[in-house]
N, C-alpha and C. Protein backbone atom coordinates (compact mmCIF):
# COMPACT_ATOMS: atom_id res chain seq x y z
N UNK A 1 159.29 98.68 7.14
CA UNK A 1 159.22 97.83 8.33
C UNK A 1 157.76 97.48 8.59
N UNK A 2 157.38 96.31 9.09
CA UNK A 2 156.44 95.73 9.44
C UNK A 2 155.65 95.92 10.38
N UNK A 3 154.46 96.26 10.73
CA UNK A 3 153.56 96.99 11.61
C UNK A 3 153.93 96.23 13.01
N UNK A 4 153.96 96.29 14.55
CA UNK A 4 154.09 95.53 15.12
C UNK A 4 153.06 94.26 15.15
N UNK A 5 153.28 93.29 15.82
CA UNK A 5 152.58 92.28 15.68
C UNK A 5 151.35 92.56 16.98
N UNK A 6 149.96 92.53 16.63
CA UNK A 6 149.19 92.44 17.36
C UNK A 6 149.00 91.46 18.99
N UNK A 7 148.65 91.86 20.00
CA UNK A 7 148.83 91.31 21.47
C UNK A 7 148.24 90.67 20.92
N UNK A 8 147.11 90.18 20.68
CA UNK A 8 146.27 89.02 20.08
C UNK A 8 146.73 88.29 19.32
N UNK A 9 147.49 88.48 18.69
CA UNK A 9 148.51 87.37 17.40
C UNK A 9 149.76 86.83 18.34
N UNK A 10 150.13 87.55 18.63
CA UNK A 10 151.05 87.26 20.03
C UNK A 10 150.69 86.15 20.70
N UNK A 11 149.51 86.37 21.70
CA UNK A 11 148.76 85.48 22.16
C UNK A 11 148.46 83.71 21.64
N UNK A 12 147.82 84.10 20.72
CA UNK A 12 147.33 83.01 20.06
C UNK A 12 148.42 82.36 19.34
N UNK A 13 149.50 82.97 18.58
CA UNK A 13 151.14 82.02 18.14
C UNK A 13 151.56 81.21 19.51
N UNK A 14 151.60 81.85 20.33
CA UNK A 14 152.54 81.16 21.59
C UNK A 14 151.81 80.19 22.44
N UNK A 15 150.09 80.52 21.84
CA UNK A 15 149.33 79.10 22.26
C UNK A 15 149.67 77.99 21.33
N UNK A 16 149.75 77.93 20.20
CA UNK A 16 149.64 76.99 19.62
C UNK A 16 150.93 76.53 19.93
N UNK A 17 152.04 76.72 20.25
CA UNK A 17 153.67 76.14 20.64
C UNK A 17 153.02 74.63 20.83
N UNK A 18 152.01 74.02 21.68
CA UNK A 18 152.34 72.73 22.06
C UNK A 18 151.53 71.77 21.35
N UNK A 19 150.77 72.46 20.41
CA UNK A 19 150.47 71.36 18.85
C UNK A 19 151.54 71.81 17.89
N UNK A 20 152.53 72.72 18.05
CA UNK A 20 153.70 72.58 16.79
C UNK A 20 154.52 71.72 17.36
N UNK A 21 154.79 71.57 18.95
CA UNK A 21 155.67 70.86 19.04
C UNK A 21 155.26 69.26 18.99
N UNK A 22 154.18 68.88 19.43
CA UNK A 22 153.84 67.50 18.61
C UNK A 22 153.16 67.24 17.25
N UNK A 23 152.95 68.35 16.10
CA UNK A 23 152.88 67.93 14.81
C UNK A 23 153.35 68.70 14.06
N UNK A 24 154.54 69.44 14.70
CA UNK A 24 155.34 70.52 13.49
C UNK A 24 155.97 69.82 12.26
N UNK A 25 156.22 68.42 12.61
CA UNK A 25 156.92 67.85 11.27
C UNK A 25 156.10 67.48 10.43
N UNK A 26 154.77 67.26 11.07
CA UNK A 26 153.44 66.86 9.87
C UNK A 26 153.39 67.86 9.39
N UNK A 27 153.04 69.25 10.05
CA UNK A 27 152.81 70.16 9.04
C UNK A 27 153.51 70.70 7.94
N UNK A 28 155.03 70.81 8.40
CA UNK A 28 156.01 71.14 7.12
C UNK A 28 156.08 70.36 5.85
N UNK A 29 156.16 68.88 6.36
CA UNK A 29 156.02 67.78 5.47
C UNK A 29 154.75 68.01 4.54
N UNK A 30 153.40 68.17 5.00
CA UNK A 30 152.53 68.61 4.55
C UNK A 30 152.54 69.83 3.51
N UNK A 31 153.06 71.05 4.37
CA UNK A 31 153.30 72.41 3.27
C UNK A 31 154.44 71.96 2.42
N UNK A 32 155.61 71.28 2.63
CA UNK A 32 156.05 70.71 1.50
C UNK A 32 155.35 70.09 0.35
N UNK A 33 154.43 69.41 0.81
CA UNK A 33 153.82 68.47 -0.69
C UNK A 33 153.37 69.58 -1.21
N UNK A 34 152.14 70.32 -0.42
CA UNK A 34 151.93 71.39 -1.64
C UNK A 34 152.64 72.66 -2.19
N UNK A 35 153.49 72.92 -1.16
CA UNK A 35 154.95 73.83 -1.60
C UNK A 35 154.95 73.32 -3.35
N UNK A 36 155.71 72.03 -3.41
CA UNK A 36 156.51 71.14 -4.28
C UNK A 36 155.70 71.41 -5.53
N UNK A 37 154.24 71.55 -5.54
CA UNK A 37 153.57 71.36 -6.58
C UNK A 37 154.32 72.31 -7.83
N UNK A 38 154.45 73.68 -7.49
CA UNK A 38 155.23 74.79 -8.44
C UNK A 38 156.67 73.94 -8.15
N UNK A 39 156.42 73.64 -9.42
CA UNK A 39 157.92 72.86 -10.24
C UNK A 39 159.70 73.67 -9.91
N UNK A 40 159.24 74.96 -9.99
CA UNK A 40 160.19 76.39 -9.87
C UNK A 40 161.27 76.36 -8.41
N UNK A 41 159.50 76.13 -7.30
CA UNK A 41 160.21 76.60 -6.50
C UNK A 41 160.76 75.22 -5.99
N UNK A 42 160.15 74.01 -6.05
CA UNK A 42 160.60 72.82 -6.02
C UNK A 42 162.39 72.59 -6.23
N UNK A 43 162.70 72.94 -7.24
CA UNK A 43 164.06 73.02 -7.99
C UNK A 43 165.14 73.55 -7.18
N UNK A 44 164.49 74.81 -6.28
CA UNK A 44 165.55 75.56 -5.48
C UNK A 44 165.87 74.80 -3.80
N UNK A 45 165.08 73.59 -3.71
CA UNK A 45 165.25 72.86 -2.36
C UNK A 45 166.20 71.67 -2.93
N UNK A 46 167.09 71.17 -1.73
CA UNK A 46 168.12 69.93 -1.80
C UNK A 46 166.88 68.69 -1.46
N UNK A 47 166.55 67.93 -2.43
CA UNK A 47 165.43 67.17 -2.60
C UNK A 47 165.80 66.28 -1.74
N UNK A 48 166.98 65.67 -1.33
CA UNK A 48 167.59 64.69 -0.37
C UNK A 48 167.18 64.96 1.10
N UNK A 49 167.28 66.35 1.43
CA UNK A 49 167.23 66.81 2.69
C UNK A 49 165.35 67.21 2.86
N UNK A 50 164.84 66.90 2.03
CA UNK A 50 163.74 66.63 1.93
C UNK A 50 163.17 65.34 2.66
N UNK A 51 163.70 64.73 1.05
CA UNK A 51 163.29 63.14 1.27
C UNK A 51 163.49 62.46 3.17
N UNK A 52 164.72 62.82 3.17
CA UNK A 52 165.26 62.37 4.51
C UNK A 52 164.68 62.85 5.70
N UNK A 53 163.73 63.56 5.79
CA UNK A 53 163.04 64.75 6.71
C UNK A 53 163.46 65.33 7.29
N UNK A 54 164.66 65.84 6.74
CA UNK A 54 166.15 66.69 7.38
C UNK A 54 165.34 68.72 7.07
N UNK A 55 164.99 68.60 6.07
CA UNK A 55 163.76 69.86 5.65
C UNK A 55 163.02 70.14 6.69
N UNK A 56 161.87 68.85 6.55
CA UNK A 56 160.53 69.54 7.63
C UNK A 56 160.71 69.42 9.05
N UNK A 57 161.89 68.92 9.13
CA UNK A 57 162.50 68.75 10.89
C UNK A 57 162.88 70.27 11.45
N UNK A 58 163.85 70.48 10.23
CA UNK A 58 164.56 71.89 10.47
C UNK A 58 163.17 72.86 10.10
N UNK A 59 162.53 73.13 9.36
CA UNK A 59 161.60 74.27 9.30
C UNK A 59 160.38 74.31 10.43
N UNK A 60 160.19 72.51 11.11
CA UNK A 60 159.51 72.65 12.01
C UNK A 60 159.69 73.25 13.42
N UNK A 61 161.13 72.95 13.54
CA UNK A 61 161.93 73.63 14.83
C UNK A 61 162.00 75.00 14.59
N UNK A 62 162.19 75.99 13.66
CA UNK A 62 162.45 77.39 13.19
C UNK A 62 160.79 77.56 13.46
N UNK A 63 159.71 77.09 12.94
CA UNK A 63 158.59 77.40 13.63
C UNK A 63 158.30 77.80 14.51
N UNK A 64 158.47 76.25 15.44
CA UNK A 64 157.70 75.98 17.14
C UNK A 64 159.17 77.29 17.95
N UNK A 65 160.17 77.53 17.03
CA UNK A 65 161.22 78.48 17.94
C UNK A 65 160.51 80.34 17.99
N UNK A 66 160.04 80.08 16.83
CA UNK A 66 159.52 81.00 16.23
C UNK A 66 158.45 81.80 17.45
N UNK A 67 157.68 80.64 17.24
CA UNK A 67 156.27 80.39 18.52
C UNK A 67 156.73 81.12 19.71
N UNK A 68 157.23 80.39 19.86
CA UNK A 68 157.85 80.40 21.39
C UNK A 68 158.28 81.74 21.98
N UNK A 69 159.04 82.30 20.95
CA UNK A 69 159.71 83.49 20.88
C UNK A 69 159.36 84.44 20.16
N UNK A 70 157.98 84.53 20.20
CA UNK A 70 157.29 86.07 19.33
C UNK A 70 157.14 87.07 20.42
N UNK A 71 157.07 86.74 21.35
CA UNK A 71 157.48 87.97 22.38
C UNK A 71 158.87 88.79 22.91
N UNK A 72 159.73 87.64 22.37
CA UNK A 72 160.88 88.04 22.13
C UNK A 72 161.72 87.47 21.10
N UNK A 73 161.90 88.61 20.13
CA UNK A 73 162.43 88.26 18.63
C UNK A 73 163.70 88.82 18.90
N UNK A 74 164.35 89.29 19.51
CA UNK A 74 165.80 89.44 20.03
C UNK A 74 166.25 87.97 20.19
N UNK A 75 165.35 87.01 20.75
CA UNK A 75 166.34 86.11 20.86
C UNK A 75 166.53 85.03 19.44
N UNK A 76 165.78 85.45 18.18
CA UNK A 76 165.74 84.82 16.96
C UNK A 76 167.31 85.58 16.12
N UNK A 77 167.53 86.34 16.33
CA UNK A 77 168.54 86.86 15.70
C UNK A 77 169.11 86.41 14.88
N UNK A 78 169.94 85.28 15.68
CA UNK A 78 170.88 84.14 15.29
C UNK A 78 169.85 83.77 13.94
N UNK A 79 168.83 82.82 14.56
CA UNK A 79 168.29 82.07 13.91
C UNK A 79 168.18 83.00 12.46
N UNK A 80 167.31 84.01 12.38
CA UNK A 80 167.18 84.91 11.19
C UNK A 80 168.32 85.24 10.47
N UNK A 81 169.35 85.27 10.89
CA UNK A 81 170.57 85.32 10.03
C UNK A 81 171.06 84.50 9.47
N UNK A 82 170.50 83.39 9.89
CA UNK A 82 170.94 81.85 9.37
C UNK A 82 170.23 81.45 8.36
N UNK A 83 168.95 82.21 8.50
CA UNK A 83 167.77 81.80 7.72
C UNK A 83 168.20 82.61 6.29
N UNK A 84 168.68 83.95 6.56
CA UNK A 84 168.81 84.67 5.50
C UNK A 84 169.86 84.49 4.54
N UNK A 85 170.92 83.59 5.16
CA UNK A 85 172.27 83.71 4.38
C UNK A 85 171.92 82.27 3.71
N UNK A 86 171.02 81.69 3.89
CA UNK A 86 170.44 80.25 3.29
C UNK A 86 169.66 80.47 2.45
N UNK A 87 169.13 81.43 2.58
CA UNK A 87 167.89 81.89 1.70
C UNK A 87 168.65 82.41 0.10
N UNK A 88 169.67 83.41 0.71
CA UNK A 88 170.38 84.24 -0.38
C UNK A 88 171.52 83.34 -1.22
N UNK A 89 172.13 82.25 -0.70
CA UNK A 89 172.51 81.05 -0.78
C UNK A 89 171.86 80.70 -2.18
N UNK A 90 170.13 80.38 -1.93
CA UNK A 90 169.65 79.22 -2.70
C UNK A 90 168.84 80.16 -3.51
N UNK A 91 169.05 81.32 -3.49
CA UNK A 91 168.00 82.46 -4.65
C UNK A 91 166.58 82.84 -4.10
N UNK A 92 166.43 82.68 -3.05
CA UNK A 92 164.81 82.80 -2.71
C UNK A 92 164.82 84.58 -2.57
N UNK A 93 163.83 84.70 -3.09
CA UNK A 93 163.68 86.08 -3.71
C UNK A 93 162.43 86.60 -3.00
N UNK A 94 161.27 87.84 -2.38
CA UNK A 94 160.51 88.47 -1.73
C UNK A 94 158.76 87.51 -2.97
N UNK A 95 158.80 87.34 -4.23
CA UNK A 95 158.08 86.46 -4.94
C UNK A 95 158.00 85.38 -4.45
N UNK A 96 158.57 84.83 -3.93
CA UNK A 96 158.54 83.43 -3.22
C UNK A 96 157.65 83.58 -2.16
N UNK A 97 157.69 84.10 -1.00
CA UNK A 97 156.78 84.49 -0.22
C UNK A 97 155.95 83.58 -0.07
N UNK A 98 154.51 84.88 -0.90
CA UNK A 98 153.38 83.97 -1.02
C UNK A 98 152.92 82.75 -1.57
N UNK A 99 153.95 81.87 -1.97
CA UNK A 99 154.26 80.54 -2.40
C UNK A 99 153.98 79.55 -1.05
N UNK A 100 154.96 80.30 -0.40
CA UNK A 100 155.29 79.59 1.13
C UNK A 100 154.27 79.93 1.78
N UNK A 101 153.58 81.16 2.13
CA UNK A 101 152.37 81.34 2.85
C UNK A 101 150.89 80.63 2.32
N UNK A 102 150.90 80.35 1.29
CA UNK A 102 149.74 79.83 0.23
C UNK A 102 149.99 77.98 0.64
N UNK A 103 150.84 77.51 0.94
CA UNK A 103 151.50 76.22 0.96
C UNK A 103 151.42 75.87 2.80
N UNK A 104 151.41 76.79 3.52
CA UNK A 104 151.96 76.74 5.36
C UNK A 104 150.86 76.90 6.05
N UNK A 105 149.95 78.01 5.61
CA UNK A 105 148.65 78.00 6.42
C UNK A 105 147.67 77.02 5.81
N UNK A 106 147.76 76.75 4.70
CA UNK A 106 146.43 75.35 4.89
C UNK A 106 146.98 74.16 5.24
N UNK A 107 148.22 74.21 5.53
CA UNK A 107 149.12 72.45 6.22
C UNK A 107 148.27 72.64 7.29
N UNK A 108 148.56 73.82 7.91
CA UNK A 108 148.09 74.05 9.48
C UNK A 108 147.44 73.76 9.91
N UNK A 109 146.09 73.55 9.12
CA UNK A 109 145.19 73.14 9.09
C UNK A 109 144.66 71.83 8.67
N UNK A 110 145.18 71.43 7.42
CA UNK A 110 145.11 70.19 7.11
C UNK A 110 145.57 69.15 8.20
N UNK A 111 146.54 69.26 8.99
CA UNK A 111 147.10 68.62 10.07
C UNK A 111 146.33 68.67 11.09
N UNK A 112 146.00 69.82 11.92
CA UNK A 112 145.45 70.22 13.04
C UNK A 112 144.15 70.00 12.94
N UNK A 113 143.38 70.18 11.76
CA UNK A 113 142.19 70.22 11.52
C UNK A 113 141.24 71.87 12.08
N UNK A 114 140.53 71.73 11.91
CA UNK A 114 139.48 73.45 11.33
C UNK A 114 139.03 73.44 13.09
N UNK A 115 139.12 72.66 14.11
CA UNK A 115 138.47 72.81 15.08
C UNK A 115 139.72 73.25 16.02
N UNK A 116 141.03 72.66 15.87
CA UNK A 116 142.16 73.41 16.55
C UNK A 116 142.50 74.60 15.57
N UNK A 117 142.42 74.60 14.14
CA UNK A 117 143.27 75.35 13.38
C UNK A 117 141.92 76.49 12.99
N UNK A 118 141.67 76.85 13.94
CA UNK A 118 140.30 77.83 13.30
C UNK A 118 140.82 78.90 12.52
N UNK A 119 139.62 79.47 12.00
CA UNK A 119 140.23 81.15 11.40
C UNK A 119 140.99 82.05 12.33
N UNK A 120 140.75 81.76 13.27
CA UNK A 120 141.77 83.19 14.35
C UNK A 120 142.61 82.43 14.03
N UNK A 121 143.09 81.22 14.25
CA UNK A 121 144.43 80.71 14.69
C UNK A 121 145.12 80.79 13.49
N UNK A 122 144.69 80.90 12.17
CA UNK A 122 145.13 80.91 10.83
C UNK A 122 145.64 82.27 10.41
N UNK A 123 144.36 82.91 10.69
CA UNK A 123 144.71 85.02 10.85
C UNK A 123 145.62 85.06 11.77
N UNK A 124 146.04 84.55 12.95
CA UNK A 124 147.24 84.78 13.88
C UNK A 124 148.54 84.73 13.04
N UNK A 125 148.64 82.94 12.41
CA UNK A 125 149.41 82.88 11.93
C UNK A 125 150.02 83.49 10.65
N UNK A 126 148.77 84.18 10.28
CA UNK A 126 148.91 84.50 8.72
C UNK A 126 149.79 85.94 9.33
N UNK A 127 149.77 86.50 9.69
CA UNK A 127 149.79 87.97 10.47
C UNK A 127 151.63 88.22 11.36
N UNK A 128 151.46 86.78 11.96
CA UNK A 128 152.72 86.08 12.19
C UNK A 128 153.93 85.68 10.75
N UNK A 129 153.53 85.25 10.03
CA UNK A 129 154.46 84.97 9.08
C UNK A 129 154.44 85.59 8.23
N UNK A 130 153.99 86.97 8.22
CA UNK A 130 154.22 88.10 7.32
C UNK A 130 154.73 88.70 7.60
N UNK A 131 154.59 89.38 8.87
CA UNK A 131 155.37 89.81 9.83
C UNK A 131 157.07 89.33 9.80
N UNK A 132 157.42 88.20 9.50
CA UNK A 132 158.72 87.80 9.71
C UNK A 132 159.13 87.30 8.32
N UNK A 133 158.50 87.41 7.01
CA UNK A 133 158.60 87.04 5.77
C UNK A 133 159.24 88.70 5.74
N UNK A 134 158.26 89.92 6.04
CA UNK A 134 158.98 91.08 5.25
C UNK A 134 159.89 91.31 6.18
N UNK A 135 160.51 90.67 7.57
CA UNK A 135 161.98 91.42 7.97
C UNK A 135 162.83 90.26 6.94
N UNK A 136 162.80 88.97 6.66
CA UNK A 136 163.47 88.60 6.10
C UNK A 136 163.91 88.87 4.15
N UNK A 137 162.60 89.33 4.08
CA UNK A 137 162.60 90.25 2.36
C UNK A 137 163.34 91.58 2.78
N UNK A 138 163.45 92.05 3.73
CA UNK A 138 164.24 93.29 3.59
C UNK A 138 165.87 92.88 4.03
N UNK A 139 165.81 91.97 5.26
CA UNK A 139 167.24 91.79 5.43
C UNK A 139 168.12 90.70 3.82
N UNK A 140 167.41 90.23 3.37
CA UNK A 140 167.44 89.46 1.96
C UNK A 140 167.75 90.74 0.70
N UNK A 141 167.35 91.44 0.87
CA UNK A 141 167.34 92.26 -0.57
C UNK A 141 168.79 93.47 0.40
N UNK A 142 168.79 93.45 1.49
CA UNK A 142 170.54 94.27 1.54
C UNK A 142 171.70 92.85 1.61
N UNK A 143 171.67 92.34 1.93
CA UNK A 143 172.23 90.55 1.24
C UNK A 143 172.88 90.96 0.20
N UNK A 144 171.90 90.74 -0.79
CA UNK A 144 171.97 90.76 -2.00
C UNK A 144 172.41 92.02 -2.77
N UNK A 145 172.09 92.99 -2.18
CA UNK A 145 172.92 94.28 -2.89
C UNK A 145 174.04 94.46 -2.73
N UNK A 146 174.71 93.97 -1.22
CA UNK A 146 176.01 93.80 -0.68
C UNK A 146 176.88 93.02 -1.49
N UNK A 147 175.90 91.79 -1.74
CA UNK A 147 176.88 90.61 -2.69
C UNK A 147 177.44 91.36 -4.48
N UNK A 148 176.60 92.11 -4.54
CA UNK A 148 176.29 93.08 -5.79
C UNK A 148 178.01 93.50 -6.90
């Protein structure tokens, strides 16, 4: 299990809520392009629901929900179970990960730019989506043993 999340990471996720909610779709769209570059993991997304911005709509909302609700992850539940049976669905495996984290925090930035998206706000996030990458690598790998 994952260390708790720092009051300071806390803090600073649930500030940024009101630049995800007016450029969360730039940024996904964004970590998509460079997501896409690895051919691999490219293959395992419905390219349509891409194209259509049916993707960075939905991963932008699971974000800014994300945000919103890092003080209370009881109320993600739902959401994380949805996330996981989609995940286990399409093969995404605990290797994938840092694909997605390598691809999400420099959108963040690329979008927001280095003067909203500073290093704290990047270490917040980085700290933030690790945090919720290994409950979903662990609820993902009993998934998958179950399906077994």
């Amino acid at each position: 299990m994952s260390k708790p999340l720092s009051q300071q990471t806390v803090d600073i996720v649930k500030a940024t809520g009101p630049a995800l909610q007016q450029h969360g779709v730039a940024i996904t769209t964004r970590m998509y392009q460079r997501l896409f570059e690895d051919a691999e993991v490219k293959a395992m997304f419905d390219q349509a629901a891409k194209e259509s911005g049916e993707q960075p709509r939905r991963l932008a909302a699971a974000i800014l929900g994300y945000a919103q609700n890092i003080d209370r992850l009881r109320a993600l539940d739902g959401a994380v179970a949805r996330m996981v049976a989609r995940h286990v669905e399409t093969g995404v495996k605990a290797e994938h990960y840092p694909k997605v984290a390598a691809a999400l925090l420099p959108a963040i930035r690329d979008v927001l730019g280095a003067d909203v998206a500073t290093d704290a706000v990047l270490d917040a996030w980085g700290e933030a989506y690790w945090f919720l990458a290994d409950l979903l690598i662990a609820k993902e790998a009993d998934a998958y043993a179950a399906a077994a």
